[in-house]
PDB file of N, CA and C in Angstrom:
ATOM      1  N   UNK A   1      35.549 107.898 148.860  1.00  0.00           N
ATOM      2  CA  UNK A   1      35.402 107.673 150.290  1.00  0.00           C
ATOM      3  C   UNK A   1      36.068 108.847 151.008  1.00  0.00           C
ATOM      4  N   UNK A   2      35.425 109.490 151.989  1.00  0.00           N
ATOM      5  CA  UNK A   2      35.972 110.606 152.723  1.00  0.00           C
ATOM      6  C   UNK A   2      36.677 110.035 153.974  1.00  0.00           C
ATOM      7  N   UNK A   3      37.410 111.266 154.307  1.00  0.00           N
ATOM      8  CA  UNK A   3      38.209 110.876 155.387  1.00  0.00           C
ATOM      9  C   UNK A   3      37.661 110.230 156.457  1.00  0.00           C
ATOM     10  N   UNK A   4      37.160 110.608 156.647  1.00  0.00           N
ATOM     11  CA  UNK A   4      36.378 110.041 158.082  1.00  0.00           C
ATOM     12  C   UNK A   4      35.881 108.170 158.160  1.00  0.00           C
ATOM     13  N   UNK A   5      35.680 107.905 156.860  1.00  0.00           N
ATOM     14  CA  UNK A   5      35.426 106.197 156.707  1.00  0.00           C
ATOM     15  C   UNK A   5      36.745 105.657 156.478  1.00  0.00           C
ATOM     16  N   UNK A   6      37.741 106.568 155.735  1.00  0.00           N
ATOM     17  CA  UNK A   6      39.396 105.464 155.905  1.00  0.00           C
ATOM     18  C   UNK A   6      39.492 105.465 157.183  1.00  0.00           C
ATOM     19  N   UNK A   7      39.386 107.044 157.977  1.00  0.00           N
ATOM     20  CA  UNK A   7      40.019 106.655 159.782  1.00  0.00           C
ATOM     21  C   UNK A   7      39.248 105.217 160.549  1.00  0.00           C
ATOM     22  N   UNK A   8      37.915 105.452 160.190  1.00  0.00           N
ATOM     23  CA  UNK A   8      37.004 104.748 160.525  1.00  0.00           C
ATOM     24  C   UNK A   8      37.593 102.563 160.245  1.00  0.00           C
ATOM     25  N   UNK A   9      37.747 102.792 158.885  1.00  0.00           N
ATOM     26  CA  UNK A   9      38.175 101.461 158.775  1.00  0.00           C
ATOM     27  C   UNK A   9      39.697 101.209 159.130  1.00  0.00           C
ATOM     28  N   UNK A  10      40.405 102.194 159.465  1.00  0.00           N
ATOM     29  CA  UNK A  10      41.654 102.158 159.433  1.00  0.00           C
ATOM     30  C   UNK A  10      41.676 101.111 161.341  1.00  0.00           C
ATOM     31  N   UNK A  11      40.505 102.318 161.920  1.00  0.00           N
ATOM     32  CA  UNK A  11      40.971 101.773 163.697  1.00  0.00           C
ATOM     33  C   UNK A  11      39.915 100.391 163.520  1.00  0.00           C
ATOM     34  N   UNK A  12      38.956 100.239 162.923  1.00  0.00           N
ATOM     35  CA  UNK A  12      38.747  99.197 162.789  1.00  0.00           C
ATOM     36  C   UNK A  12      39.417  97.582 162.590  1.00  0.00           C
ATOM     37  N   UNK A  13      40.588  97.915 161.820  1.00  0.00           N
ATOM     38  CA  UNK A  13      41.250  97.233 161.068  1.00  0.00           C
ATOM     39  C   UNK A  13      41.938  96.767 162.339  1.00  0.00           C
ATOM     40  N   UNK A  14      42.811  98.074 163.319  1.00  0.00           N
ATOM     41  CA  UNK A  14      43.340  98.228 164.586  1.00  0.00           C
ATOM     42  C   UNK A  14      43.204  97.081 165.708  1.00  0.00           C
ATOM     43  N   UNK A  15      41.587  97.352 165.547  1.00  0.00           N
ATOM     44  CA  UNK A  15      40.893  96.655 166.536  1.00  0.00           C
ATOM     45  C   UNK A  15      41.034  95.232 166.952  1.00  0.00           C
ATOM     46  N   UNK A  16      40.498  95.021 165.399  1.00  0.00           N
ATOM     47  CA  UNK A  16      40.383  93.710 165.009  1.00  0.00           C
ATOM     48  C   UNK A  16      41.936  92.835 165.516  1.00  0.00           C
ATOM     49  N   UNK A  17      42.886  93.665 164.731  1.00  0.00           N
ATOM     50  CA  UNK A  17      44.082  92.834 164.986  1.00  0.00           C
ATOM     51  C   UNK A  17      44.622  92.698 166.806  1.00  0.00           C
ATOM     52  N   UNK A  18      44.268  93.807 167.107  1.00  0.00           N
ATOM     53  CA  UNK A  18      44.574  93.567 169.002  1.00  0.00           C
ATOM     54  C   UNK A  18      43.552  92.585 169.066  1.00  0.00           C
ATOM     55  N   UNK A  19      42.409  92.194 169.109  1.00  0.00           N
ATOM     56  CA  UNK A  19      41.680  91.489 169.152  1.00  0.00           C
ATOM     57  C   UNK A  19      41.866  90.628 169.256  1.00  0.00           C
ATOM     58  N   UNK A  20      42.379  90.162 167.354  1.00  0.00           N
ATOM     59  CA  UNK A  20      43.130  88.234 167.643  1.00  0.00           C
ATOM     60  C   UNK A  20      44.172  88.193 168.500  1.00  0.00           C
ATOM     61  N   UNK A  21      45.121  89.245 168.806  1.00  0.00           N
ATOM     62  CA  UNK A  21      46.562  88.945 169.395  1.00  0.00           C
ATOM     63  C   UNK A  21      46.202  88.781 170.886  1.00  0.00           C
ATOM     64  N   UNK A  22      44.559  89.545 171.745  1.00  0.00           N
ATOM     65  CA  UNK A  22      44.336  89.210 172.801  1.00  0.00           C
ATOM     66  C   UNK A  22      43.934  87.503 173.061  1.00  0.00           C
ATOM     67  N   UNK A  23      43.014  87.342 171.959  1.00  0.00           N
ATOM     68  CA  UNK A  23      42.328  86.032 172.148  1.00  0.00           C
ATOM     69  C   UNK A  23      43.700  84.994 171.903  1.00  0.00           C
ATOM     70  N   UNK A  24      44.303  85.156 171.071  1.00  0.00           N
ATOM     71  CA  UNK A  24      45.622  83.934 171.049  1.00  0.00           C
ATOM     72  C   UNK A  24      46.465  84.119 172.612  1.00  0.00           C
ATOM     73  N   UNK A  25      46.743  85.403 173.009  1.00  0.00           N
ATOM     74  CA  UNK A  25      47.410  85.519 174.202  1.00  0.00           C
ATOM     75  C   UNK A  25      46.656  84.611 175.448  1.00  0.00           C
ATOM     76  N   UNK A  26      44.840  85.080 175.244  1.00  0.00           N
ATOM     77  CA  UNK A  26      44.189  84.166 176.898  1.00  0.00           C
ATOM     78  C   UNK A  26      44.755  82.832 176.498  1.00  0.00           C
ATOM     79  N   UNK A  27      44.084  82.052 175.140  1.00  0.00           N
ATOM     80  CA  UNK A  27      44.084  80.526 175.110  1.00  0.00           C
ATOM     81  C   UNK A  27      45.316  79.889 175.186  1.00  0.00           C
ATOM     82  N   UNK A  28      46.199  80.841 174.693  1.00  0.00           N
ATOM     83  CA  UNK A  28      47.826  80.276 174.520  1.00  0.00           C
ATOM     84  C   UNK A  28      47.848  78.835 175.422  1.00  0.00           C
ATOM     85  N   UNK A  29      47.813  78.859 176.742  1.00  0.00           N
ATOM     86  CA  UNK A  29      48.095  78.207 178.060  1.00  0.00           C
ATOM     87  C   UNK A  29      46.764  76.796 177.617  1.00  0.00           C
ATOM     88  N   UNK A  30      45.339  76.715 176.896  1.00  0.00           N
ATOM     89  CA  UNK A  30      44.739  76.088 176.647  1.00  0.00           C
ATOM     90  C   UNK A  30      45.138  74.856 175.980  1.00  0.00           C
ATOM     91  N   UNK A  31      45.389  76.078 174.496  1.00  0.00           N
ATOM     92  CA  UNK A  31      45.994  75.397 173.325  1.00  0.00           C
ATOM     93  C   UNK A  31      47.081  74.354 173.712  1.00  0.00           C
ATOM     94  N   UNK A  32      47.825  74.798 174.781  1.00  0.00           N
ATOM     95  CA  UNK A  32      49.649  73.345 174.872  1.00  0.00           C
ATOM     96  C   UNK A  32      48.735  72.600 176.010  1.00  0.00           C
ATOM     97  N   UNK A  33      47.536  72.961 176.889  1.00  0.00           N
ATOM     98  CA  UNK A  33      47.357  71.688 177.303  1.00  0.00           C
ATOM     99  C   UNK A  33      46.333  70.578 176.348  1.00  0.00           C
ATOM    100  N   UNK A  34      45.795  71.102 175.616  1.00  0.00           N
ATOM    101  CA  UNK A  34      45.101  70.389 174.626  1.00  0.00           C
ATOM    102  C   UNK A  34      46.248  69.395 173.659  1.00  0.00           C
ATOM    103  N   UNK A  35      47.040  70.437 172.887  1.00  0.00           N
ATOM    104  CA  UNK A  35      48.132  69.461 172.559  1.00  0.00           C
ATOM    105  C   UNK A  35      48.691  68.447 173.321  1.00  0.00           C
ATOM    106  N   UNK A  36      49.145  68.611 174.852  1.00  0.00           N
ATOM    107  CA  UNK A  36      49.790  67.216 175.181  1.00  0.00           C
ATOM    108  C   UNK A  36      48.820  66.507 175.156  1.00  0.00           C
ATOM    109  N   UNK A  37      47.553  66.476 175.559  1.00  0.00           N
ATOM    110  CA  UNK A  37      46.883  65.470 175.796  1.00  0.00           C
ATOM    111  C   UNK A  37      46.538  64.565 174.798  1.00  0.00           C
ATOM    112  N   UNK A  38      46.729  65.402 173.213  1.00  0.00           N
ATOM    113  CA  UNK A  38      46.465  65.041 172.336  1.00  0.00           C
ATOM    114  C   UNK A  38      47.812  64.446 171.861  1.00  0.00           C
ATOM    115  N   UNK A  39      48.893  64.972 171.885  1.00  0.00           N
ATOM    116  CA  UNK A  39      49.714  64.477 171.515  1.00  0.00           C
ATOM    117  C   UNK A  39      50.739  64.846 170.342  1.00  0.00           C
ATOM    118  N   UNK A  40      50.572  66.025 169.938  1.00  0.00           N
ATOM    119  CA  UNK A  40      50.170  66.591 168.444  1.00  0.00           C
ATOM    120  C   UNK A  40      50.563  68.146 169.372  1.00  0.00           C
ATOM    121  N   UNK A  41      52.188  67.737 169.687  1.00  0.00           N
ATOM    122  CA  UNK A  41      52.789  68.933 170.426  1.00  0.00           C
ATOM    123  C   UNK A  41      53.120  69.984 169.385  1.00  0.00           C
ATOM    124  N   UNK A  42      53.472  71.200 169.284  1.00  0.00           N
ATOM    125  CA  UNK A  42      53.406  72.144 168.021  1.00  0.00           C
ATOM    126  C   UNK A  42      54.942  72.375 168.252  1.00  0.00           C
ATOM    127  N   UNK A  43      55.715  72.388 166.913  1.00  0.00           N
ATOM    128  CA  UNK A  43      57.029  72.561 167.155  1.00  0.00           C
ATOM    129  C   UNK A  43      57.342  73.649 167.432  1.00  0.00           C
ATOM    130  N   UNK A  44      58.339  73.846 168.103  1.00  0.00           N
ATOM    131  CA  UNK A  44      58.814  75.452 168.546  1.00  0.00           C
ATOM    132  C   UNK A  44      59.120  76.274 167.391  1.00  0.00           C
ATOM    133  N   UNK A  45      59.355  77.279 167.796  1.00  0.00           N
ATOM    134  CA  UNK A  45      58.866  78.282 166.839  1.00  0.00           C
ATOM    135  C   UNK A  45      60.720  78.601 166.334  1.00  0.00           C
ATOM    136  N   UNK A  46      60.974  79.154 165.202  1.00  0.00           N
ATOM    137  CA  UNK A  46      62.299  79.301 165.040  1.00  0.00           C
ATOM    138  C   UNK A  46      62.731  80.317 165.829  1.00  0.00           C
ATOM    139  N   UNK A  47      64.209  80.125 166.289  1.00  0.00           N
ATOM    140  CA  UNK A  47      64.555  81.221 167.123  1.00  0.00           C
ATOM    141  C   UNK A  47      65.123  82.149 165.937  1.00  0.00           C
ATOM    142  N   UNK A  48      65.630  83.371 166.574  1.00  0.00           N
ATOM    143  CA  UNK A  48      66.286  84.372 166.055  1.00  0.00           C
ATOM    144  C   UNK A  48      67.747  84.065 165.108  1.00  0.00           C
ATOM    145  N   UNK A  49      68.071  83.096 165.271  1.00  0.00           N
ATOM    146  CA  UNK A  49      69.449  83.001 164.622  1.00  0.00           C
ATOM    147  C   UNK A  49      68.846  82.289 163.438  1.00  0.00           C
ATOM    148  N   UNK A  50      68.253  81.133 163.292  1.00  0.00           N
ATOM    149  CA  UNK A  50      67.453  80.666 162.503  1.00  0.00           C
ATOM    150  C   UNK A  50      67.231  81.247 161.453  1.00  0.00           C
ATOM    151  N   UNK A  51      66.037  82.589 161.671  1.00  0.00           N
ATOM    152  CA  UNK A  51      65.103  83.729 161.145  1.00  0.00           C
ATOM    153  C   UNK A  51      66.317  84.253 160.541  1.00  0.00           C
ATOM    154  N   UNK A  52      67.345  84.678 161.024  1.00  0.00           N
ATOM    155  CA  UNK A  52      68.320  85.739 160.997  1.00  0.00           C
ATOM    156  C   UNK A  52      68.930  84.532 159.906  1.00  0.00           C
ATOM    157  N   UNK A  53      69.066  83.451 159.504  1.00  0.00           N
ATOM    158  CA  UNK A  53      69.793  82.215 158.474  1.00  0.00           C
ATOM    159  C   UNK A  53      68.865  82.790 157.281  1.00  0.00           C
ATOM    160  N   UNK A  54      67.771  82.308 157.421  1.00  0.00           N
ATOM    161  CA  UNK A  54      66.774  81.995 156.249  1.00  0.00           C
ATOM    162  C   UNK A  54      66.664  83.198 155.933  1.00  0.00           C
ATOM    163  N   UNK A  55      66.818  84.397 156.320  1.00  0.00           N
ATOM    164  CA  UNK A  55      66.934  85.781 155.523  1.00  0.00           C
ATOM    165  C   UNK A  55      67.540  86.308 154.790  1.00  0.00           C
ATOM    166  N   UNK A  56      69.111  85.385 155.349  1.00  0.00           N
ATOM    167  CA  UNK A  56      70.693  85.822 154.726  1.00  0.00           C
ATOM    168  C   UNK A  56      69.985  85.118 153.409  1.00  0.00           C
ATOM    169  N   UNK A  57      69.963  83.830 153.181  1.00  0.00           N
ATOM    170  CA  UNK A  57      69.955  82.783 152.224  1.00  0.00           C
ATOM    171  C   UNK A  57      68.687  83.551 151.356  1.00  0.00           C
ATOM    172  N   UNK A  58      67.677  84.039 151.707  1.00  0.00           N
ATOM    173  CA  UNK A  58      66.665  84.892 150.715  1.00  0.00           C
ATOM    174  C   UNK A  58      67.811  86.145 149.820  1.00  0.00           C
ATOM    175  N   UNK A  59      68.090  86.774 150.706  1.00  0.00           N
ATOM    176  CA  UNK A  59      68.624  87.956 150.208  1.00  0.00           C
ATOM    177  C   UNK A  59      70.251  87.283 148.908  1.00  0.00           C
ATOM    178  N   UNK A  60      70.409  86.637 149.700  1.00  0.00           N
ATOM    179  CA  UNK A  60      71.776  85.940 148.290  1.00  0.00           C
ATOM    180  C   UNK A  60      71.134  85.316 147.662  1.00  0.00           C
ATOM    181  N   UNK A  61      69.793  84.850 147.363  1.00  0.00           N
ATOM    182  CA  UNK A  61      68.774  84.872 146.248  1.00  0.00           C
ATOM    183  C   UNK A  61      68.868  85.562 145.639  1.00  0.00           C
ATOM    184  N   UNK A  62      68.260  86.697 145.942  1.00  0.00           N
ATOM    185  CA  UNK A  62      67.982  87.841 145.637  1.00  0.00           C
ATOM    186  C   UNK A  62      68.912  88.452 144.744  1.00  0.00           C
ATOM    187  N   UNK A  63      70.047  88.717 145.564  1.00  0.00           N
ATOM    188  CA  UNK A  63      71.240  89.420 145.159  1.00  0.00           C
ATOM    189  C   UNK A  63      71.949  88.777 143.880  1.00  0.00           C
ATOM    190  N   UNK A  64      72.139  87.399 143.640  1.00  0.00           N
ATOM    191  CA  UNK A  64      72.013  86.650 142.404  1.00  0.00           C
ATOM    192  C   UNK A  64      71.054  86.964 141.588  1.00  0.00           C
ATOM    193  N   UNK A  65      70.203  86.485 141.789  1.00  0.00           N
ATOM    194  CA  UNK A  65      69.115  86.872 140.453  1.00  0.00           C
ATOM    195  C   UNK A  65      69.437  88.347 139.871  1.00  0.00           C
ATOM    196  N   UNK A  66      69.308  88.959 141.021  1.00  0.00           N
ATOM    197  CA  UNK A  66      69.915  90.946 140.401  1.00  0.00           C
ATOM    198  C   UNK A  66      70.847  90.552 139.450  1.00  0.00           C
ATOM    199  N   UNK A  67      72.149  90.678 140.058  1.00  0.00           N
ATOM    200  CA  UNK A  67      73.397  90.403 139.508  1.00  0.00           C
ATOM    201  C   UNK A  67      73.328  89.831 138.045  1.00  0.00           C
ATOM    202  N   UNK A  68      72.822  88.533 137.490  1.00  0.00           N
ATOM    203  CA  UNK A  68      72.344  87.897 136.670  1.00  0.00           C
ATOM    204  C   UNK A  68      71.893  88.824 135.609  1.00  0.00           C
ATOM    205  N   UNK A  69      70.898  89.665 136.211  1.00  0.00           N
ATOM    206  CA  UNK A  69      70.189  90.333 135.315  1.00  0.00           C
ATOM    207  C   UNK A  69      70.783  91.501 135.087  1.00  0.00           C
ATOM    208  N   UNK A  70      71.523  92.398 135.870  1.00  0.00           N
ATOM    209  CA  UNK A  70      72.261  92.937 135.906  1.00  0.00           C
ATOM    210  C   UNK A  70      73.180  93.195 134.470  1.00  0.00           C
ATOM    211  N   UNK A  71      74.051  92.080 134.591  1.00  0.00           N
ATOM    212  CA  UNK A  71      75.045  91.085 133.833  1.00  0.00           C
ATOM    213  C   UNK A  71      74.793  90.756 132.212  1.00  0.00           C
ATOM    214  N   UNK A  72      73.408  90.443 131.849  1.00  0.00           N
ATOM    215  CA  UNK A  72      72.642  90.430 130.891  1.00  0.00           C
ATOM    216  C   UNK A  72      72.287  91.499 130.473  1.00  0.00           C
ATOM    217  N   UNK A  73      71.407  92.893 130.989  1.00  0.00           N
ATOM    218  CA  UNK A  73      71.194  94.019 130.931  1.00  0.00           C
ATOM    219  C   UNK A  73      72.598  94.980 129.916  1.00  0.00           C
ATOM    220  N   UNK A  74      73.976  94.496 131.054  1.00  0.00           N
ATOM    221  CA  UNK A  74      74.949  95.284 130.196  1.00  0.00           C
ATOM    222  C   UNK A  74      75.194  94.517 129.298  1.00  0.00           C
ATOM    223  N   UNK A  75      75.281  93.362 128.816  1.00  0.00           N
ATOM    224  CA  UNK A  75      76.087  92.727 127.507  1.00  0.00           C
ATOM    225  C   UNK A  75      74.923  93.357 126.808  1.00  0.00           C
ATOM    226  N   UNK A  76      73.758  93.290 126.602  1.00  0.00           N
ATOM    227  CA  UNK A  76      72.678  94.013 125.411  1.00  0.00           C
ATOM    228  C   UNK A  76      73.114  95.406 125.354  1.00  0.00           C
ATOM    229  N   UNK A  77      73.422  95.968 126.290  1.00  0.00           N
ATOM    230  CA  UNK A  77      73.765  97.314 126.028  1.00  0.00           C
ATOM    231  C   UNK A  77      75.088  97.216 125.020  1.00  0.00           C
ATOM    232  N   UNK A  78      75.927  96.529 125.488  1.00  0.00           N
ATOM    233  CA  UNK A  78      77.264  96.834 125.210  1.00  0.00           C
ATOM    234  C   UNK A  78      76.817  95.951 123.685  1.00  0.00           C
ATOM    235  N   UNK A  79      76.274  95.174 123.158  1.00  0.00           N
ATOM    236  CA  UNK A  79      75.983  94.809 122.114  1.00  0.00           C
ATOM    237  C   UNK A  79      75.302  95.562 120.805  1.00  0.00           C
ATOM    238  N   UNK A  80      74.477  96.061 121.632  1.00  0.00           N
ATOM    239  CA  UNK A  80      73.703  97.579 121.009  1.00  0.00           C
ATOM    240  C   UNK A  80      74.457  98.677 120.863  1.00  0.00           C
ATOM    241  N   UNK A  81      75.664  98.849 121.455  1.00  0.00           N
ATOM    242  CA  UNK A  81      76.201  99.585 120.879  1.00  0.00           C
ATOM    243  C   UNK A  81      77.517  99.437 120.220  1.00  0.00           C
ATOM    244  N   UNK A  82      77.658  98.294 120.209  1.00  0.00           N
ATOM    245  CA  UNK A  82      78.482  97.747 119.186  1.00  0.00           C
ATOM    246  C   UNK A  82      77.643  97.701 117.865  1.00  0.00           C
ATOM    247  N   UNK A  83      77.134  97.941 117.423  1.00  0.00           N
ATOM    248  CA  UNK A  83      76.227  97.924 116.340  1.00  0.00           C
ATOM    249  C   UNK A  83      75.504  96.722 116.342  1.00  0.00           C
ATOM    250  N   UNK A  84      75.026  96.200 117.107  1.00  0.00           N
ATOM    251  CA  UNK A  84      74.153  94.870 116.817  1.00  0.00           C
ATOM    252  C   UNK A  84      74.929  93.873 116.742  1.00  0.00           C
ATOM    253  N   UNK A  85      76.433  93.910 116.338  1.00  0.00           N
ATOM    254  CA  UNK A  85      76.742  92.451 115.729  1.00  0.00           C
ATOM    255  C   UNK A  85      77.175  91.458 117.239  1.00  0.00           C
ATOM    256  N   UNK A  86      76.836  90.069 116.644  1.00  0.00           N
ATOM    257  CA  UNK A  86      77.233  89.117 118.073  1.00  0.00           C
ATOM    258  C   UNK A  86      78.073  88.575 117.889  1.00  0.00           C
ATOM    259  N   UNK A  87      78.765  87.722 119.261  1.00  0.00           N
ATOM    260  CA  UNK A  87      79.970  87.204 119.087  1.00  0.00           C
ATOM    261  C   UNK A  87      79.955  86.358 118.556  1.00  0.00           C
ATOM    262  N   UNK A  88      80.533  85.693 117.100  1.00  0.00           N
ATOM    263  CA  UNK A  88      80.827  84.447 116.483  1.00  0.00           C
ATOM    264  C   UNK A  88      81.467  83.014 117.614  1.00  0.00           C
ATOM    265  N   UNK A  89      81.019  81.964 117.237  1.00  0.00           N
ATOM    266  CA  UNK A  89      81.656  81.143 118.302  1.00  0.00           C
ATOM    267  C   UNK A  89      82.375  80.304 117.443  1.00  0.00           C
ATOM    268  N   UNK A  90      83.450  80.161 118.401  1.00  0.00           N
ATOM    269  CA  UNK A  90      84.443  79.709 117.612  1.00  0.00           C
ATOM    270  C   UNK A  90      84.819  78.290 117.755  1.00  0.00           C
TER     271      UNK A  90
END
């Protein structure tokens, strides 16, 4: 594919997405009067401190699992170069 069809699909791609973000922006004001009437109000959206929680709590996921593996990574090393042998349990 030559340049000219990536630019091509690239502003396409562009488009499209201003597109939905216009059409959600007109109806926005539709959509919450349809909900009250219906009843079937949409919960608010998380605020920033929230977002800013559930990120910490991903990343100390994260940072565990590393660590873990980490942790494992050196005892094989340090085992391997102990000549192979493992610790007897006592």
């Amino acid at each position: 594919m030559n340049a000219h069809f990536k630019d091509a699909w690239y502003y396409l791609k562009r488009a499209g997405q201003h597109l939905k973000a216009g059409v959600e922006k007109e109806l926005r004001p539709v959509e919450a009067r349809v909900r009250r009437r219906v009843g079937r109000e949409r919960e608010p959206e998380p605020g920033r401190f929230d977002k800013a929680r559930s990120e910490l709590k991903e990343a100390e996921k994260r940072a565990e699992e590393e660590a873990k593996e980490a942790f494992e990574t050196a005892k094989e090393r340090v085992r391997k170069y102990r000549g192979g042998r493992k610790k007897k349990a006592a």
